[in-house]
Protein backbone atom coordinates (compact mmCIF):
# COMPACT_ATOMS: atom_id res chain seq x y z
CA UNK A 1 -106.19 -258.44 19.12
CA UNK A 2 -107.11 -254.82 20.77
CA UNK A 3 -108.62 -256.80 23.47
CA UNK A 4 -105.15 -258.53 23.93
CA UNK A 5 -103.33 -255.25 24.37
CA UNK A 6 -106.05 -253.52 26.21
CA UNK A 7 -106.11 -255.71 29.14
CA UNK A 8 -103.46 -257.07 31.72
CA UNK A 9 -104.60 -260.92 32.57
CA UNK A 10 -104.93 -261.72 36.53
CA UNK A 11 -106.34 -264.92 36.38
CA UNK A 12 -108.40 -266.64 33.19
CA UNK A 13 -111.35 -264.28 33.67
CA UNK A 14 -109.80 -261.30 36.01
CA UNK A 15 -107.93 -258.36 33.84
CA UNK A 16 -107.67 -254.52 34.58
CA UNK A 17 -108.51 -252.42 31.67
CA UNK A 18 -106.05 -250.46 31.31
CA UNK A 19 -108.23 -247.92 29.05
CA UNK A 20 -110.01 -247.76 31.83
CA UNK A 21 -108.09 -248.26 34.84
CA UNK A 22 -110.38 -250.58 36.76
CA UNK A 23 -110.53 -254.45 37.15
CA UNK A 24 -113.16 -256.51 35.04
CA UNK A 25 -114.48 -259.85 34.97
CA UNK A 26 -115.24 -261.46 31.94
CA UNK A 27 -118.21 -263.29 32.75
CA UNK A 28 -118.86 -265.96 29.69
CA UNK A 29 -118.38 -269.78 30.60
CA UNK A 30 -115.64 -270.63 27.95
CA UNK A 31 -113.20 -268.39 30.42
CA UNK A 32 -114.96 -269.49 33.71
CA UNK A 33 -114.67 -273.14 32.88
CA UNK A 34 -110.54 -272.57 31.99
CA UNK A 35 -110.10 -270.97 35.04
CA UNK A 36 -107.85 -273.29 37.57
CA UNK A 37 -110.18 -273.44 40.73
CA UNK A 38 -108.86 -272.73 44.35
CA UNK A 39 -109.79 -275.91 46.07
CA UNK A 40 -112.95 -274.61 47.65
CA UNK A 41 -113.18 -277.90 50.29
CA UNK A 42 -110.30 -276.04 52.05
CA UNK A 43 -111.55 -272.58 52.09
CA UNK A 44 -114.67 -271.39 53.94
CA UNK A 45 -116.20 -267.84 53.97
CA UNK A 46 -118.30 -266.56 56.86
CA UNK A 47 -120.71 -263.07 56.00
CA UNK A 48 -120.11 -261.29 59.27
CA UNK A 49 -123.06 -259.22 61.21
CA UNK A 50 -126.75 -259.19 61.06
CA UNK A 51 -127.72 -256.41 59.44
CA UNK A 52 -127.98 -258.04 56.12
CA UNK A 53 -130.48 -260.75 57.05
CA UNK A 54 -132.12 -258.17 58.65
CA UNK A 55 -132.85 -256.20 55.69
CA UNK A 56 -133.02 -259.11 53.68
CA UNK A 57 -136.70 -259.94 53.45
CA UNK A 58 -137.96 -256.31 53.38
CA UNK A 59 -135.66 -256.46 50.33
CA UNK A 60 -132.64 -254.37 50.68
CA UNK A 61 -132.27 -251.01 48.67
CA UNK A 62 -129.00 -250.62 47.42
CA UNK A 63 -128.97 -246.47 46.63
CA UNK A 64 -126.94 -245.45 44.30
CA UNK A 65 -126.23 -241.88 42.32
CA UNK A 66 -124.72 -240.85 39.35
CA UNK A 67 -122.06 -239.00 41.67
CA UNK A 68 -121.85 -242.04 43.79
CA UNK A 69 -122.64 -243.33 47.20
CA UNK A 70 -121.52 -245.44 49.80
CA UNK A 71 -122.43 -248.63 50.03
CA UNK A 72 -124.83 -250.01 53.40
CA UNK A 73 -124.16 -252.02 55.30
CA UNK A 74 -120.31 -252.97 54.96
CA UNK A 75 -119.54 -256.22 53.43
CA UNK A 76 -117.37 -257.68 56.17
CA UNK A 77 -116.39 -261.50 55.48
CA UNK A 78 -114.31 -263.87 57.90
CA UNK A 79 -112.30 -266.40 55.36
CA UNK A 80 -110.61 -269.18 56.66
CA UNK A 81 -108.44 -271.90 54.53
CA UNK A 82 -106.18 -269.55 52.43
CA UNK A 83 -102.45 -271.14 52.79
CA UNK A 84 -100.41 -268.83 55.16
CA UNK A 85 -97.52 -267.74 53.08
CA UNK A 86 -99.02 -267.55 49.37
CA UNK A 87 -100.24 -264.25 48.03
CA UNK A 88 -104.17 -263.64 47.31
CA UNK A 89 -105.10 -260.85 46.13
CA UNK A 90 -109.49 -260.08 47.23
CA UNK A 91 -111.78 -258.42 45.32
CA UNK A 92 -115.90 -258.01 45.93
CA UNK A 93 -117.95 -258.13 42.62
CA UNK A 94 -121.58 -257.20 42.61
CA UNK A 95 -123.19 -260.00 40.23
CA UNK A 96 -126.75 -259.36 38.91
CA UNK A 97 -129.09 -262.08 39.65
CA UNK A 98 -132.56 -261.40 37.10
CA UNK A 99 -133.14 -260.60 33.74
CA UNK A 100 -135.53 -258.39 34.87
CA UNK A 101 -136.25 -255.37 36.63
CA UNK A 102 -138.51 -253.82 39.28
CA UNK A 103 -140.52 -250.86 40.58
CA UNK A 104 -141.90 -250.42 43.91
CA UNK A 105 -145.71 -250.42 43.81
CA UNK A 106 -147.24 -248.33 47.32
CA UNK A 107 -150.41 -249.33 46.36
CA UNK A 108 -149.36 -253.23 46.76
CA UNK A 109 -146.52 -252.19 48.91
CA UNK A 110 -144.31 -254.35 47.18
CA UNK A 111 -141.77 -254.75 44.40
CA UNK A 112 -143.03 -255.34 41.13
CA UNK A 113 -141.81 -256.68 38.02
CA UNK A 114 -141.34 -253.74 35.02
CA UNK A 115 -140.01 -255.63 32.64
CA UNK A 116 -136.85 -257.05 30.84
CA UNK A 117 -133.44 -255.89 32.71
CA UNK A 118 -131.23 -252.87 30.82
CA UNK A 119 -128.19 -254.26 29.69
CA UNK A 120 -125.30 -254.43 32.13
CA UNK A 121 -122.14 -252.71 32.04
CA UNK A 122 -118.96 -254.25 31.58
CA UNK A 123 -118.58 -256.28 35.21
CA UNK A 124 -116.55 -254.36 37.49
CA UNK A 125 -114.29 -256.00 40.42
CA UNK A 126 -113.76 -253.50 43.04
CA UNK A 127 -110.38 -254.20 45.03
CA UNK A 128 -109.40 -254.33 48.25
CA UNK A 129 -107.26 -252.02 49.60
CA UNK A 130 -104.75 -254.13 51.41
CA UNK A 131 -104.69 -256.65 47.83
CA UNK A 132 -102.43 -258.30 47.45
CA UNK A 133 -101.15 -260.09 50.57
CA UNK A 134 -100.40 -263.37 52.55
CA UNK A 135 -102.96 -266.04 53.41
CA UNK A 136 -102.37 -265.57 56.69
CA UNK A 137 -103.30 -261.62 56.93
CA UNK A 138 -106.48 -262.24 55.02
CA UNK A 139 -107.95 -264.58 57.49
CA UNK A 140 -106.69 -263.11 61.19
CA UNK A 141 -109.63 -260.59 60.93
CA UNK A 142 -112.14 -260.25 58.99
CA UNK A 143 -112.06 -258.75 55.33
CA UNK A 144 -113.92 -255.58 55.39
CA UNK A 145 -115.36 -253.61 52.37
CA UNK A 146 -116.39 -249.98 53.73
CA UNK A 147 -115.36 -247.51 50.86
CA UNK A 148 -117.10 -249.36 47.84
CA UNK A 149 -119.64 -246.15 46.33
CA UNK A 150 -122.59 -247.81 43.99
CA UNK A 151 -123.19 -245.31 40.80
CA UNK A 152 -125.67 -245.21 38.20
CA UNK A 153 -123.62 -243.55 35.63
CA UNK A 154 -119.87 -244.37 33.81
CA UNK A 155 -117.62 -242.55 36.50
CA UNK A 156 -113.77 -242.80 36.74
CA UNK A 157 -112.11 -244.24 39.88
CA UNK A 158 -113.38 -247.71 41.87
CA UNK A 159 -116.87 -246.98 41.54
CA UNK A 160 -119.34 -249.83 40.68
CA UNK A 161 -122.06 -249.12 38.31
CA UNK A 162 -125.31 -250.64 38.62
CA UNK A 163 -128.81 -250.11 37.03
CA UNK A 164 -131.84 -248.98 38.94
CA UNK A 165 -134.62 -251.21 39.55
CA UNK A 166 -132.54 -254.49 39.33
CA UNK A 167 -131.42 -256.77 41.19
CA UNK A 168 -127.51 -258.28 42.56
CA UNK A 169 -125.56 -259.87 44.97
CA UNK A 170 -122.23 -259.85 46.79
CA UNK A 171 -119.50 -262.71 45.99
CA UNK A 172 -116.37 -262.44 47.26
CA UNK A 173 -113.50 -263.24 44.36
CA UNK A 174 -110.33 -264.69 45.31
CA UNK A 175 -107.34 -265.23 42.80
CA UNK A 176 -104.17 -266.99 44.59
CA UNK A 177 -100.95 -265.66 42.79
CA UNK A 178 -98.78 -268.58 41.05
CA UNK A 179 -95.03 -268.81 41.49
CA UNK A 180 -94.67 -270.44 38.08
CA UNK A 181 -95.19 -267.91 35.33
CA UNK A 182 -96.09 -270.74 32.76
CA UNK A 183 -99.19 -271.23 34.83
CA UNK A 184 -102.53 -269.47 35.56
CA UNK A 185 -103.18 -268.11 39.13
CA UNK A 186 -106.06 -270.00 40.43
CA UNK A 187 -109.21 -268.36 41.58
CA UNK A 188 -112.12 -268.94 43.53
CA UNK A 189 -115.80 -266.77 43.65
CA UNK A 190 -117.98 -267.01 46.82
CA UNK A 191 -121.61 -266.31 46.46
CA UNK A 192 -123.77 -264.52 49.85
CA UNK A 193 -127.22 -264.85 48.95
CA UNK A 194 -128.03 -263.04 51.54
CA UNK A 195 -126.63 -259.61 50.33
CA UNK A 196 -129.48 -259.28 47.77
CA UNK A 197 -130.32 -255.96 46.93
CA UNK A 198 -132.03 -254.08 44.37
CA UNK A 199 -130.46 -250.73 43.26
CA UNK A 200 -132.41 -248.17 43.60
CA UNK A 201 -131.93 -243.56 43.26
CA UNK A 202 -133.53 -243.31 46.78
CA UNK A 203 -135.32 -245.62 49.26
CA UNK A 204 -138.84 -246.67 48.03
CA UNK A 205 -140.29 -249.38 50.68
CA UNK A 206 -142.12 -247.33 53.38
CA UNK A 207 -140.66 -249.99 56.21
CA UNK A 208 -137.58 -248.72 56.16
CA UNK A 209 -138.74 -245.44 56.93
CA UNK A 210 -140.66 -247.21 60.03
CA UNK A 211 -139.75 -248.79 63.46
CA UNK A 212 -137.62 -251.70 61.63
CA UNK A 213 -135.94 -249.23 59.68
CA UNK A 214 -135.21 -246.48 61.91
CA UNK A 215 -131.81 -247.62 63.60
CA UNK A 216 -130.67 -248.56 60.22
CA UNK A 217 -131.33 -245.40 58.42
CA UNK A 218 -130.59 -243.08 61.29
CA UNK A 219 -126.78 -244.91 60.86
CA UNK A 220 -126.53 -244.59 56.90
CA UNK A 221 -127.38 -240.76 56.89
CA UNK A 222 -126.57 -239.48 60.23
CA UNK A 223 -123.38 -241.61 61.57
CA UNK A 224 -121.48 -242.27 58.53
CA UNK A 225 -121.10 -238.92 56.93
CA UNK A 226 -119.78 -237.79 60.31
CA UNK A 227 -117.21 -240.37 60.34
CA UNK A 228 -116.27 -240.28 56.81
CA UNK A 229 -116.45 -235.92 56.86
């Protein structure tokens, strides 16, 4: 029953904890399976840029601190399919993808496996800004995620925690708001494999400190703090 009164439903598995102040996704399959499903035949979702496919062999490193930091590269998605005049409200959640975690080796110069995951925190949905509005706004440009910050430690505000050494993923989540009150706004979650990462305090893989990595890292430490100073 405290559940009940501590969280405001969205959709069957989307609330915002309103101890907390954030959006959460309740992640077991008795609520995933209830959930009324966006038809996902009519709606397609395109990861814009090259960047991540770029990184994503080397693997990405996702850095985050306890004080937070920014996430790199954007996550910039062009959705089309969304009905025009109904109300969606967008959110990105960062889903883990192993039970286990990781430590770079230099030795083999790769990542290696240290062992069973920490537990996750409760799953946080970070919102975008613009949420909610019409079909037909979300898909004339591209959705773009630039302000999400990564921590490693419980902060306030629309920070999403992570543990170091694992590993996630990107999905976009979709909920499309119901006129009839009786009935459960549907929702639909879109999976990028390509924005694995694993979460890491600072940079460990040597290549992105090399030719491949240069462009990238002179952006993410020299370029973005002067436009976001």
């Amino acid at each position: 029953m405290s559940e009940a009164r501590n969280l405001r439903r969205l959709c069957s598995h989307a609330f915002i904890n309103e101890e907390t102040n954030k959006w959460v996704c309740r992640t077991d399959t008795k609520t995933q399976d209830s959930c009324n499903t966006i038809d996902a035949e009519n709606v397609t979702a395109v990861l814009e840029g090259d960047l991540w496919k770029q990184l994503y062999p080397l693997p990405n490193e996702m850095v985050a601190k306890p004080q937070g930091r920014r996430m790199f590269p954007n996550f910039n998605v062009r959705v089309s399919g969304l009905l025009p005049m109904l109300y969606y409200h967008i959110f990105m959640r960062v889903l883990p993808i192993s039970d286990r975690k990781y430590h770079y080796s230099r030795l083999s110069q790769r990542w290696v496996d240290a062992g069973p995951a920490d537990e996750e925190s409760e799953c946080v949905l970070y919102y975008h800004p613009d949420t909610p509005c019409q079909g037909l706004a979300w898909t004339r440009k591209p959705i773009s995620f630039k302000t999400p910050k990564f921590t490693t430690s419980k902060r306030e505000g629309n920070m999403i925690e992570v543990r170091e050494g694992q590993q996630y993923v990107l999905a976009l989540h979709i909920v499309e708001m119901s006129d009839e009150t009786d009935k459960p706004n549907k929702c639909l979650e879109l999976v990028f494999d390509d924005t694995k990462f694993v979460a890491v305090n600072s940079h460990q893989n040597e290549v992105m400190f090399g030719p491949q990595g240069a462009i990238t890292l002179y952006y993410y430490f020299v370029i973005i703090p002067l436009l976001t100073c």
